[in-house]
PDB file of N, CA and C in Angstrom:
ATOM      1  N   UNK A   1      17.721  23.930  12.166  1.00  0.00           N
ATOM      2  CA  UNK A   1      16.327  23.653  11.895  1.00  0.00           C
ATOM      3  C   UNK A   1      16.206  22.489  10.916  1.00  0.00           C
ATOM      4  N   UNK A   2      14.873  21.807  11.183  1.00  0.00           N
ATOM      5  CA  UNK A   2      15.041  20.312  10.217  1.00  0.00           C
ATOM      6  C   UNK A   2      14.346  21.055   9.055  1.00  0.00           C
ATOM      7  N   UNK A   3      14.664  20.118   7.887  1.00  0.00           N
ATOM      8  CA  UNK A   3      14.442  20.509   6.604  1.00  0.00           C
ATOM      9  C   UNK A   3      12.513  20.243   6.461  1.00  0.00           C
ATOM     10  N   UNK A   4      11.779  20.479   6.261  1.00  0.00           N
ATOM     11  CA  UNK A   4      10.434  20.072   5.657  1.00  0.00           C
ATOM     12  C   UNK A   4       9.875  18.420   5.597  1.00  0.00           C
ATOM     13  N   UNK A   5      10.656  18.120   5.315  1.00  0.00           N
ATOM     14  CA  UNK A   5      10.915  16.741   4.687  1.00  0.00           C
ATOM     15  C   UNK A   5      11.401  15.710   6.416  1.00  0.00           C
ATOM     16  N   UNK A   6      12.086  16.235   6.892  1.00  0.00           N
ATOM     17  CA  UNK A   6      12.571  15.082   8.066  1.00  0.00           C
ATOM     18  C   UNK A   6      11.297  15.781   8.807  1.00  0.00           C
ATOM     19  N   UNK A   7      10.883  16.561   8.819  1.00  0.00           N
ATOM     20  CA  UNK A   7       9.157  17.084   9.434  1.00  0.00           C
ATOM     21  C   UNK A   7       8.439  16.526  10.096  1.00  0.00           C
ATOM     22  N   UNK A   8       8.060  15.572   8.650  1.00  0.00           N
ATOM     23  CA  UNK A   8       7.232  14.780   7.743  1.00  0.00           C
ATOM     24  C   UNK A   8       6.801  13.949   9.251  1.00  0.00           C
ATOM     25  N   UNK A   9       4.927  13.355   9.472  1.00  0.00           N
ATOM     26  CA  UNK A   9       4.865  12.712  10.347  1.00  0.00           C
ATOM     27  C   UNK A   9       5.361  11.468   9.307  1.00  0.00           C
ATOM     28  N   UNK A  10       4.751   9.964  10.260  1.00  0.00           N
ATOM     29  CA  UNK A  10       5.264   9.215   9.991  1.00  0.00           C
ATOM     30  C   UNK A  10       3.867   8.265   9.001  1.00  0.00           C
ATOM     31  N   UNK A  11       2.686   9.124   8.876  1.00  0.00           N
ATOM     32  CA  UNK A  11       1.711   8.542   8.492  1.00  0.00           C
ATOM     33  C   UNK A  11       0.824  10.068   8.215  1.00  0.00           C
ATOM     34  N   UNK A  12       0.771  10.284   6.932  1.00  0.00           N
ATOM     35  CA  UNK A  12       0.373  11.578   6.322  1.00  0.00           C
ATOM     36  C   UNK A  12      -0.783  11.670   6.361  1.00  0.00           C
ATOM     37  N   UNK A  13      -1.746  10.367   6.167  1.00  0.00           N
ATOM     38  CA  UNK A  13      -2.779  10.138   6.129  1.00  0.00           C
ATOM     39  C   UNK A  13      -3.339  10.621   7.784  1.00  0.00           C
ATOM     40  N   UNK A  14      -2.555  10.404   8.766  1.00  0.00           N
ATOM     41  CA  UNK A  14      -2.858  10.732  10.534  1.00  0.00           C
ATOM     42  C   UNK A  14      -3.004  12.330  10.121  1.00  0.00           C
ATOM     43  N   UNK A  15      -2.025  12.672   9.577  1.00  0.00           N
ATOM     44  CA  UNK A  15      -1.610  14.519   9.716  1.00  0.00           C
ATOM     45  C   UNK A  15      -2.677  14.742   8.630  1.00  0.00           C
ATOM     46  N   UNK A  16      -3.481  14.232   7.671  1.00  0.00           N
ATOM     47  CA  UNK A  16      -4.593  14.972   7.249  1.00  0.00           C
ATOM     48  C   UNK A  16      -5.916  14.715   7.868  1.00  0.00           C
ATOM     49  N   UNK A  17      -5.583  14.241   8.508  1.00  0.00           N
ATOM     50  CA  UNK A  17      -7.083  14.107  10.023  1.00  0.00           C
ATOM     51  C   UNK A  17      -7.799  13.158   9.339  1.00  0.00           C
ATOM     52  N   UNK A  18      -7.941  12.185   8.132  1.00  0.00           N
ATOM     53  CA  UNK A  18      -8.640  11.258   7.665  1.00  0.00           C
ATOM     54  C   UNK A  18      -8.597   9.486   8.823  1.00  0.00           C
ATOM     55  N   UNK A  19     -10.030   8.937   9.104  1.00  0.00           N
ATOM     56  CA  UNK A  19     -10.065   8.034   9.533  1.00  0.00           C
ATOM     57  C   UNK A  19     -10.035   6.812   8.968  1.00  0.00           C
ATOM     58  N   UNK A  20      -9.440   5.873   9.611  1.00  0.00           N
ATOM     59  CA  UNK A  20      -8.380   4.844   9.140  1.00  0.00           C
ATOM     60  C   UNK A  20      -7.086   5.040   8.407  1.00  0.00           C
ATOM     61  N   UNK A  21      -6.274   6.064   9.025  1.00  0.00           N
ATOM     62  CA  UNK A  21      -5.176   6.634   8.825  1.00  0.00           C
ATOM     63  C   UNK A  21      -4.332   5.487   8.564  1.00  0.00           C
ATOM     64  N   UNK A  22      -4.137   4.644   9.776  1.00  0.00           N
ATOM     65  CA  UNK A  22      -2.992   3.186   9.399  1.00  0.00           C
ATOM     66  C   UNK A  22      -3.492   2.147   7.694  1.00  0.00           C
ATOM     67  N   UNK A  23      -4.804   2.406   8.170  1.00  0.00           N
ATOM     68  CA  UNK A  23      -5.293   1.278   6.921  1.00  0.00           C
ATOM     69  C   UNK A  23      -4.924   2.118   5.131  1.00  0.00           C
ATOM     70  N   UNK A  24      -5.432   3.126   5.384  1.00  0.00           N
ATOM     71  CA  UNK A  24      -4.807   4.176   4.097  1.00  0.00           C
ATOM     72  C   UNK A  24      -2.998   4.391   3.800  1.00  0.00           C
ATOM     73  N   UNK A  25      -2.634   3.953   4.888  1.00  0.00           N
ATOM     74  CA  UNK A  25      -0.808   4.294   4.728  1.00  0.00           C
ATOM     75  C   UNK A  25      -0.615   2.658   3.972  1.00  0.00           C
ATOM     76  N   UNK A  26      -1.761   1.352   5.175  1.00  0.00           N
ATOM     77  CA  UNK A  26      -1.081  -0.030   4.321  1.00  0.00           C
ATOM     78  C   UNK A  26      -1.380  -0.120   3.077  1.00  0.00           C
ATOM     79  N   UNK A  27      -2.179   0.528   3.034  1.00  0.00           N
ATOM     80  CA  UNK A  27      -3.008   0.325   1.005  1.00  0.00           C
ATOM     81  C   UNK A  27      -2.046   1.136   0.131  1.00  0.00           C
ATOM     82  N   UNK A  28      -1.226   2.491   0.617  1.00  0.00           N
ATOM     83  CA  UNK A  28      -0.515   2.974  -0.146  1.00  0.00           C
ATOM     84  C   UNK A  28       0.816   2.445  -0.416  1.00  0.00           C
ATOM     85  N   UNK A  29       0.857   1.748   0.702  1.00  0.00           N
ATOM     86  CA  UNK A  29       2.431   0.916   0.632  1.00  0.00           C
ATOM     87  C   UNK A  29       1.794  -0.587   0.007  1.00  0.00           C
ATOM     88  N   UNK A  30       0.934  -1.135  -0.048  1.00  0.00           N
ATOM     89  CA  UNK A  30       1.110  -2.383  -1.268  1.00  0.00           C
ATOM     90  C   UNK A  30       0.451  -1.577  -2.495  1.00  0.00           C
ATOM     91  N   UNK A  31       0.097  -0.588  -2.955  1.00  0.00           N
ATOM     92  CA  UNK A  31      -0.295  -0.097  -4.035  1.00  0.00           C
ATOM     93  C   UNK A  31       1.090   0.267  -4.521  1.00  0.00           C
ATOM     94  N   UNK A  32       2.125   1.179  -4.119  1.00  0.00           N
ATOM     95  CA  UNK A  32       3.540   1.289  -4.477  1.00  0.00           C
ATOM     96  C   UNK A  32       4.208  -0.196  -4.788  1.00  0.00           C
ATOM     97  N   UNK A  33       4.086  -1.163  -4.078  1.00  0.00           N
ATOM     98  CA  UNK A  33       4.592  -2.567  -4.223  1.00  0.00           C
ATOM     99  C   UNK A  33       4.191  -2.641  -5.558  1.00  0.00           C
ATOM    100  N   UNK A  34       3.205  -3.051  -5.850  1.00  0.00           N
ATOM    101  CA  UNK A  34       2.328  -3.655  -6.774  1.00  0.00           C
ATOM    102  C   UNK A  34       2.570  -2.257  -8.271  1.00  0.00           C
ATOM    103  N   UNK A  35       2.518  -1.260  -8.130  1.00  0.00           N
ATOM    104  CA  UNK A  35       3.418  -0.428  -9.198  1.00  0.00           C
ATOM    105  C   UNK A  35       4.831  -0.571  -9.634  1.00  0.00           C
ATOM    106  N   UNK A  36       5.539  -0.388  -8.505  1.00  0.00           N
ATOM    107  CA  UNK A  36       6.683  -1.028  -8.689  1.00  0.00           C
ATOM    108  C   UNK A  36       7.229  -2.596  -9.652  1.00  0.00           C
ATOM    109  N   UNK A  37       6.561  -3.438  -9.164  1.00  0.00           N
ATOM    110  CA  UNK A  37       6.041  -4.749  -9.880  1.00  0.00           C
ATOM    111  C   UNK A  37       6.021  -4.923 -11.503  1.00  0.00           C
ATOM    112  N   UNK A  38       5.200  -3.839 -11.936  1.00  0.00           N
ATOM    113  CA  UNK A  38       4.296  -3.458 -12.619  1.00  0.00           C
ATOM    114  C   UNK A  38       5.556  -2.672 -13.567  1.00  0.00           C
ATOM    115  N   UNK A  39       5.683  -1.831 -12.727  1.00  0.00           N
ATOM    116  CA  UNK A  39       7.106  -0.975 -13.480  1.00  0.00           C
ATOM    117  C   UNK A  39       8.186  -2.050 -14.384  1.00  0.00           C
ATOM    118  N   UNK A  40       8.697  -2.661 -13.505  1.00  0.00           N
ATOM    119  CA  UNK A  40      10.004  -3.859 -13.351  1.00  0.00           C
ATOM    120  C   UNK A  40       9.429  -4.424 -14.612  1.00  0.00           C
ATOM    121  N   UNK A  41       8.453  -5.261 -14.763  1.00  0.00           N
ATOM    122  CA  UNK A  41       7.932  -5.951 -15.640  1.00  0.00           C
ATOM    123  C   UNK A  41       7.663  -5.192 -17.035  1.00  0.00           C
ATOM    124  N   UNK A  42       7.067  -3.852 -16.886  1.00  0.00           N
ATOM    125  CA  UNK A  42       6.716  -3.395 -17.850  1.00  0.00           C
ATOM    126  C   UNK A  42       5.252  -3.675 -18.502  1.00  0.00           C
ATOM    127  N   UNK A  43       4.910  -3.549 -17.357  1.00  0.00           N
ATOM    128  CA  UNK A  43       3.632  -4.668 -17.316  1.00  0.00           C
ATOM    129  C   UNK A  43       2.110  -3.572 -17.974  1.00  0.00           C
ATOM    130  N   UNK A  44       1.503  -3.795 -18.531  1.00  0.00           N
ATOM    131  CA  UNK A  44       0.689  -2.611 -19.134  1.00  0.00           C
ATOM    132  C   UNK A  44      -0.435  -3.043 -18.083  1.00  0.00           C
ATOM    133  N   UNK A  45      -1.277  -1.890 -17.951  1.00  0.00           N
ATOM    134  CA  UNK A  45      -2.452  -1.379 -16.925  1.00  0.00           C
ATOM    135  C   UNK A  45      -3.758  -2.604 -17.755  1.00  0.00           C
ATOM    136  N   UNK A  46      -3.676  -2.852 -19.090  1.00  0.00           N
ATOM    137  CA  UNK A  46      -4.754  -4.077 -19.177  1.00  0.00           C
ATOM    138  C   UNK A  46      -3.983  -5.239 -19.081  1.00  0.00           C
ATOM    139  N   UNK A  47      -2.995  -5.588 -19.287  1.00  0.00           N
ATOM    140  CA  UNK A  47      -2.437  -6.955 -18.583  1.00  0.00           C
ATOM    141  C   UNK A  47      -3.116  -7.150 -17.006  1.00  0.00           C
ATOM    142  N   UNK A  48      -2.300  -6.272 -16.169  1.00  0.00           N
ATOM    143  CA  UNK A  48      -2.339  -6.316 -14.678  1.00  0.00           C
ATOM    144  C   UNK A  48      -3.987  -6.484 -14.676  1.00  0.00           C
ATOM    145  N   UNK A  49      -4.989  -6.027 -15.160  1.00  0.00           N
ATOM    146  CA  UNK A  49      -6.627  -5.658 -14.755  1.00  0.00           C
ATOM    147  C   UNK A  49      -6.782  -7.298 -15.148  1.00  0.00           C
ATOM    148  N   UNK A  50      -6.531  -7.605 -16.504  1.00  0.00           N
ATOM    149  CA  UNK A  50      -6.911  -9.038 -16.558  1.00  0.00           C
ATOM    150  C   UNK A  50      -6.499 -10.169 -15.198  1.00  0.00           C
ATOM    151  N   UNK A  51      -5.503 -10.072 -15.062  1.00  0.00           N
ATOM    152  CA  UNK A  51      -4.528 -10.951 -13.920  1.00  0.00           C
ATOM    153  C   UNK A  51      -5.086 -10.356 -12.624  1.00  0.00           C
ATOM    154  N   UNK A  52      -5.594  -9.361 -12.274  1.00  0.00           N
ATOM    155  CA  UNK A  52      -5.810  -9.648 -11.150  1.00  0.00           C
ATOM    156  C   UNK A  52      -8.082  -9.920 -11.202  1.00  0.00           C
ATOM    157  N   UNK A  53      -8.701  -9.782 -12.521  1.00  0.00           N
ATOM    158  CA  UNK A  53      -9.589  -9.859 -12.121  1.00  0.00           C
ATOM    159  C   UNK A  53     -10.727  -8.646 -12.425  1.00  0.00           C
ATOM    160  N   UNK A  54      -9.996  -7.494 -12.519  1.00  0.00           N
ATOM    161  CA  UNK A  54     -10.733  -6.394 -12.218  1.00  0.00           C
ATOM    162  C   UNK A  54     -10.681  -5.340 -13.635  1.00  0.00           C
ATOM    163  N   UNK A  55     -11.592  -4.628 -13.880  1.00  0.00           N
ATOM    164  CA  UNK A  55     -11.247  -3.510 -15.210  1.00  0.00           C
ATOM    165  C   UNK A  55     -10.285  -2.690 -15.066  1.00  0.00           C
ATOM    166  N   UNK A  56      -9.412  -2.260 -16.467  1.00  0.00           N
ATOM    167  CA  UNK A  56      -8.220  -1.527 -16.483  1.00  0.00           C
ATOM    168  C   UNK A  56      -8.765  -0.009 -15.909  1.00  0.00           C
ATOM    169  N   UNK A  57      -9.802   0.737 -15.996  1.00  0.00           N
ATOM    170  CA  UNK A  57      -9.820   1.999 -15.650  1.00  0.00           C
ATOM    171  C   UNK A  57      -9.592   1.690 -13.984  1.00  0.00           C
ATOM    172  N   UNK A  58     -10.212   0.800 -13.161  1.00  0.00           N
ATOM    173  CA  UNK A  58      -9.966   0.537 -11.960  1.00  0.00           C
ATOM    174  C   UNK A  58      -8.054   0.455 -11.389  1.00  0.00           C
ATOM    175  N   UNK A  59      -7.348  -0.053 -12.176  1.00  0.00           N
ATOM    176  CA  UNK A  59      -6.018  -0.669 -11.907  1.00  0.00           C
ATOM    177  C   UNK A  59      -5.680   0.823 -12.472  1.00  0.00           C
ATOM    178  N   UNK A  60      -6.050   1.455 -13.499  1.00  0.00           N
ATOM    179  CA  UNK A  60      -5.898   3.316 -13.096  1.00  0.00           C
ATOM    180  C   UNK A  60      -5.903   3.761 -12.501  1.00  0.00           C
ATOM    181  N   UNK A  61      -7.180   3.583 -11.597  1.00  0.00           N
ATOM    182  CA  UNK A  61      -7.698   4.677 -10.198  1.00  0.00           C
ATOM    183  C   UNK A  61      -6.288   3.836  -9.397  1.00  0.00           C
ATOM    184  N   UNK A  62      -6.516   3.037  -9.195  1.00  0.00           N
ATOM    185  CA  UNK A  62      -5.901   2.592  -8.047  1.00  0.00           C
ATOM    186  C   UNK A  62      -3.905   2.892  -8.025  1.00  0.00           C
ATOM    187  N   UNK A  63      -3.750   2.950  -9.335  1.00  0.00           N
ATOM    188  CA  UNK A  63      -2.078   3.503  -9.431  1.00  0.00           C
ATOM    189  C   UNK A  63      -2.448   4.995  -9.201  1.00  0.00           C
ATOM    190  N   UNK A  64      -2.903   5.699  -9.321  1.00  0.00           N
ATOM    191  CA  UNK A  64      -3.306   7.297  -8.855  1.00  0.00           C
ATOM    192  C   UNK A  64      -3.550   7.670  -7.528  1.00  0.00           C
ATOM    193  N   UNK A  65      -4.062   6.208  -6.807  1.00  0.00           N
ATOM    194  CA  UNK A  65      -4.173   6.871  -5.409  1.00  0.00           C
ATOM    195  C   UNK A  65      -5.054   6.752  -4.969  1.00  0.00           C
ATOM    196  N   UNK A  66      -6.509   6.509  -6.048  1.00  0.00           N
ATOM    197  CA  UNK A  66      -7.728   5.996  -5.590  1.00  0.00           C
ATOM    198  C   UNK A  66      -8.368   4.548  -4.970  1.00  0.00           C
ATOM    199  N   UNK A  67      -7.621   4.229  -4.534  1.00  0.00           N
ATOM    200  CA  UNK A  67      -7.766   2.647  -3.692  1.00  0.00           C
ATOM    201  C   UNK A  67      -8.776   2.251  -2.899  1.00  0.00           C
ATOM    202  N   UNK A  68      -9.259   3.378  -2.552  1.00  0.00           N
ATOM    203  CA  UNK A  68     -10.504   2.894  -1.450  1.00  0.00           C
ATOM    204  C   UNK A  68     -11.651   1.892  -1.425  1.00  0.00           C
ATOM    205  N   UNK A  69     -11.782   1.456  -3.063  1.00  0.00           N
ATOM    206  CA  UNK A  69     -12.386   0.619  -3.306  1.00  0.00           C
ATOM    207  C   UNK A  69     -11.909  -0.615  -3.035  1.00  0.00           C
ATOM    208  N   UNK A  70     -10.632  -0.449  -2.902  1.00  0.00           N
ATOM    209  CA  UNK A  70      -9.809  -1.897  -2.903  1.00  0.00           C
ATOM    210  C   UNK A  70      -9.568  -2.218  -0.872  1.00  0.00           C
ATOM    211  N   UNK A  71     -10.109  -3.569  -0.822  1.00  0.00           N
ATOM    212  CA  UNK A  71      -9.457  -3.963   0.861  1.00  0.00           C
ATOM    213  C   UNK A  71      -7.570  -4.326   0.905  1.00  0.00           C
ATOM    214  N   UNK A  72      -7.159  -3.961   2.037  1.00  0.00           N
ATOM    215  CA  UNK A  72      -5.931  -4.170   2.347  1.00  0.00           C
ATOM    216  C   UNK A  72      -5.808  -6.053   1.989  1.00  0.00           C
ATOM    217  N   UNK A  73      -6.846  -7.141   2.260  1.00  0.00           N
ATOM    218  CA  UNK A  73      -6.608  -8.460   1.591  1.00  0.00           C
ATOM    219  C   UNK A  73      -6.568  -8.290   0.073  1.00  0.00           C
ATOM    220  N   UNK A  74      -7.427  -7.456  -0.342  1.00  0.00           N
ATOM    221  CA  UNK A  74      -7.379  -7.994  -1.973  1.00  0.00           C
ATOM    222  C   UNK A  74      -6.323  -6.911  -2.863  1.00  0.00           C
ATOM    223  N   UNK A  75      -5.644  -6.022  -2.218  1.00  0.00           N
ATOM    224  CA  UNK A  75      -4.174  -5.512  -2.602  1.00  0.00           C
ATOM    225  C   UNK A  75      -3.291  -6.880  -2.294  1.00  0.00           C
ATOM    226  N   UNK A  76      -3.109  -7.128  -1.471  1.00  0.00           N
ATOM    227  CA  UNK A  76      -2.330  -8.335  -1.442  1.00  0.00           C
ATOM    228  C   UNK A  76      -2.588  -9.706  -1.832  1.00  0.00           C
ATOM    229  N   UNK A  77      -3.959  -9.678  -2.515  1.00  0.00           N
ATOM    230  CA  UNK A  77      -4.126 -10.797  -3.553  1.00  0.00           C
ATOM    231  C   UNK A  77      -3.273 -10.239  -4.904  1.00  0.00           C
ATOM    232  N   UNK A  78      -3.454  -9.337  -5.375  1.00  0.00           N
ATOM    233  CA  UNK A  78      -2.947  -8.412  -5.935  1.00  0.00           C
ATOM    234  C   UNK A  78      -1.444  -9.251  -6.127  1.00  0.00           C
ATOM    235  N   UNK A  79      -0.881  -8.707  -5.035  1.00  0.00           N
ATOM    236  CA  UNK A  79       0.477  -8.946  -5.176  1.00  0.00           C
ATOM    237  C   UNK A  79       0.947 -10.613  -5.248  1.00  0.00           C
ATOM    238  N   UNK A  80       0.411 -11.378  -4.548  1.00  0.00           N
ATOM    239  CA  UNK A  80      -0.021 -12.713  -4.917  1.00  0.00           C
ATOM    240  C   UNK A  80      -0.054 -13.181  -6.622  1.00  0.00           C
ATOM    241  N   UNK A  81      -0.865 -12.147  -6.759  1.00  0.00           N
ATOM    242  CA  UNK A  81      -1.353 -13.247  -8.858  1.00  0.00           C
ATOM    243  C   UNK A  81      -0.169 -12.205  -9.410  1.00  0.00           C
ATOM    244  N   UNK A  82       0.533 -11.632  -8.915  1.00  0.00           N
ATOM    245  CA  UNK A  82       1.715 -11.158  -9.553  1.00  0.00           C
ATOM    246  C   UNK A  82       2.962 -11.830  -9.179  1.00  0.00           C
ATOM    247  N   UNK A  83       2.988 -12.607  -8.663  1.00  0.00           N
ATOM    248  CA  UNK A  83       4.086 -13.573  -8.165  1.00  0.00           C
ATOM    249  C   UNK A  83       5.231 -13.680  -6.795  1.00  0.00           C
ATOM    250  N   UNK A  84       4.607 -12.971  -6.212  1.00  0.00           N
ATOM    251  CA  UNK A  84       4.938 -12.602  -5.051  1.00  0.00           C
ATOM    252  C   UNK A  84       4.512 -13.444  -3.548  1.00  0.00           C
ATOM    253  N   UNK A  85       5.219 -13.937  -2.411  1.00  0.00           N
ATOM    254  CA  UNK A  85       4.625 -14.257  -1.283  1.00  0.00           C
ATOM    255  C   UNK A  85       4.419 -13.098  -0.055  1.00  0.00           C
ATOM    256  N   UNK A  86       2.894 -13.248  -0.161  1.00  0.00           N
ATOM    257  CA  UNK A  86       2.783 -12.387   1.412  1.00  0.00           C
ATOM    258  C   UNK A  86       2.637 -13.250   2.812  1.00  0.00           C
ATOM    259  N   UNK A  87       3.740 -11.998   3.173  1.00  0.00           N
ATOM    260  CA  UNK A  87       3.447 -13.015   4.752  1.00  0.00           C
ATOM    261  C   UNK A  87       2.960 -11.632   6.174  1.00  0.00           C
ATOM    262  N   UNK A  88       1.634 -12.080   6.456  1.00  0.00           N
ATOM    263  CA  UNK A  88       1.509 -11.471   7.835  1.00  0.00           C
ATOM    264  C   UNK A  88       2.468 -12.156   9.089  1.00  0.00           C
ATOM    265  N   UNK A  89       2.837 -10.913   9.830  1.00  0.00           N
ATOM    266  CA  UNK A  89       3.947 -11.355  11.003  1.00  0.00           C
ATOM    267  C   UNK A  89       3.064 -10.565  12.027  1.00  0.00           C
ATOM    268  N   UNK A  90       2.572 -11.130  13.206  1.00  0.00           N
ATOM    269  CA  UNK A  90       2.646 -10.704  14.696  1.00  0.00           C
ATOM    270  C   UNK A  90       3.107 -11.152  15.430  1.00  0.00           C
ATOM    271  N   UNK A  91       3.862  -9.777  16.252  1.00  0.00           N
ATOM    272  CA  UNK A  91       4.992 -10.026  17.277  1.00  0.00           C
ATOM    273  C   UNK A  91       4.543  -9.054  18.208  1.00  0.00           C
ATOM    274  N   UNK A  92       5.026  -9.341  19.436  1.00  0.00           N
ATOM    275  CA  UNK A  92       4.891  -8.640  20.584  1.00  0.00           C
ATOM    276  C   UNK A  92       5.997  -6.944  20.139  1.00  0.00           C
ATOM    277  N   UNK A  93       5.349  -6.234  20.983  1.00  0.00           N
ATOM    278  CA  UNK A  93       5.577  -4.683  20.733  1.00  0.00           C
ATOM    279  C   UNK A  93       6.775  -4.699  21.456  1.00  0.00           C
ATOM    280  N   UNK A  94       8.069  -4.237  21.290  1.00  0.00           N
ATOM    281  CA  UNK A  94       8.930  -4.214  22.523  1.00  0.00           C
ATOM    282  C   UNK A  94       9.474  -3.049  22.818  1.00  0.00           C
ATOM    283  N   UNK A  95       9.315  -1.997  21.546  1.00  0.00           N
ATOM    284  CA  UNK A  95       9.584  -0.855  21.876  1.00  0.00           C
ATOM    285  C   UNK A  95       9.185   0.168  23.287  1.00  0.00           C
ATOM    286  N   UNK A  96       9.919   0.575  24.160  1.00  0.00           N
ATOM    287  CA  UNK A  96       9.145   1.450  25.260  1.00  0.00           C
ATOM    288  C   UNK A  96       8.626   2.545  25.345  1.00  0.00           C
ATOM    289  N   UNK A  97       9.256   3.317  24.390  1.00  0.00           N
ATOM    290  CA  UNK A  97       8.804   4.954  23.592  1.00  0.00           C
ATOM    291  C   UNK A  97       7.856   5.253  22.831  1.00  0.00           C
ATOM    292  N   UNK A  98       7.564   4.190  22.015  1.00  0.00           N
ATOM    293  CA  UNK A  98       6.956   4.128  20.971  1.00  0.00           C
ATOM    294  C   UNK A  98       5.265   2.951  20.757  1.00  0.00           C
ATOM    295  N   UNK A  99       4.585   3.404  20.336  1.00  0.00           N
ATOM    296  CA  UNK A  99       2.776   2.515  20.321  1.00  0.00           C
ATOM    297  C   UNK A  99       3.486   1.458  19.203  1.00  0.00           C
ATOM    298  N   UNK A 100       2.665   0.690  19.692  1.00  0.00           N
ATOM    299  CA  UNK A 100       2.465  -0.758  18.321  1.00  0.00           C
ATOM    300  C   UNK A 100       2.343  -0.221  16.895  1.00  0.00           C
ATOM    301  N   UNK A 101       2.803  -0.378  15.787  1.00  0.00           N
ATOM    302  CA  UNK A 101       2.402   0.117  14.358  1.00  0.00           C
ATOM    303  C   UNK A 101       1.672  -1.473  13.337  1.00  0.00           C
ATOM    304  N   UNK A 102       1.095  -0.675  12.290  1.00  0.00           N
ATOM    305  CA  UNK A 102       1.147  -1.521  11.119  1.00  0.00           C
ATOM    306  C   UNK A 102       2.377  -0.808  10.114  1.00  0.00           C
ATOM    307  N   UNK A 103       2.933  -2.311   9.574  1.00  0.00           N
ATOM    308  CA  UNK A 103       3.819  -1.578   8.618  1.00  0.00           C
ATOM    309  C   UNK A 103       4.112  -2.870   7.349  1.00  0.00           C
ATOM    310  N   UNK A 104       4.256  -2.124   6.285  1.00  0.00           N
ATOM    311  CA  UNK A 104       4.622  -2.821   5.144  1.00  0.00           C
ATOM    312  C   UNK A 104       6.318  -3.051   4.971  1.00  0.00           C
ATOM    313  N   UNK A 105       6.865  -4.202   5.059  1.00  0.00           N
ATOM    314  CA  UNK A 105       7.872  -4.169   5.296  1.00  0.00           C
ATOM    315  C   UNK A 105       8.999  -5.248   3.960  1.00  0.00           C
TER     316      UNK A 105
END
């Protein structure tokens, strides 16, 4: 039997029946980026609010999970005024088993 964990769908946000499931998984994966970042640096929650623009209780919500205020472009401005290059890639689907995804990569 698989453990709990290999279970797991592949988009948690799908398995809690919430709509815009893909768009909530990309915001959680550049919100982890952009913590991570943040971590590395040592970067304090009013530094990051100044640099990207926005108030520190916001750059709170948003390391907690509350992002919804934030668009999938302006997370990745985000990661941008933190020194980072984003690059969108579309490519043809080639998998045969499997639907087209979004993914943070």
């Amino acid at each position: 039997m698989k453990s709990p964990l290999q279970m797991a769908p592949d988009n948690v946000f799908a398995m809690m029946g919430l709509p815009n499931a893909d768009e909530h998984l990309i915001k959680a994966q550049l919100v982890f980026r952009i913590d991570t970042i943040m971590k590395s640096r040592k970067m304090r929650q009013t530094e990051a609010a100044e640099l990207f623009g926005v108030r520190q209780p916001d750059v709170s919500k948003m390391l907690r999970g509350e992002f919804h205020q934030f668009s999938v472009e302006r997370l990745m401005r985000f990661l941008v005024a933190l020194g980072n290059d984003v690059e969108i890639v579309v490519k043809p689907h080639t998998e045969m088993n499997s639907k087209p995804f979004l993914r943070v990569a």
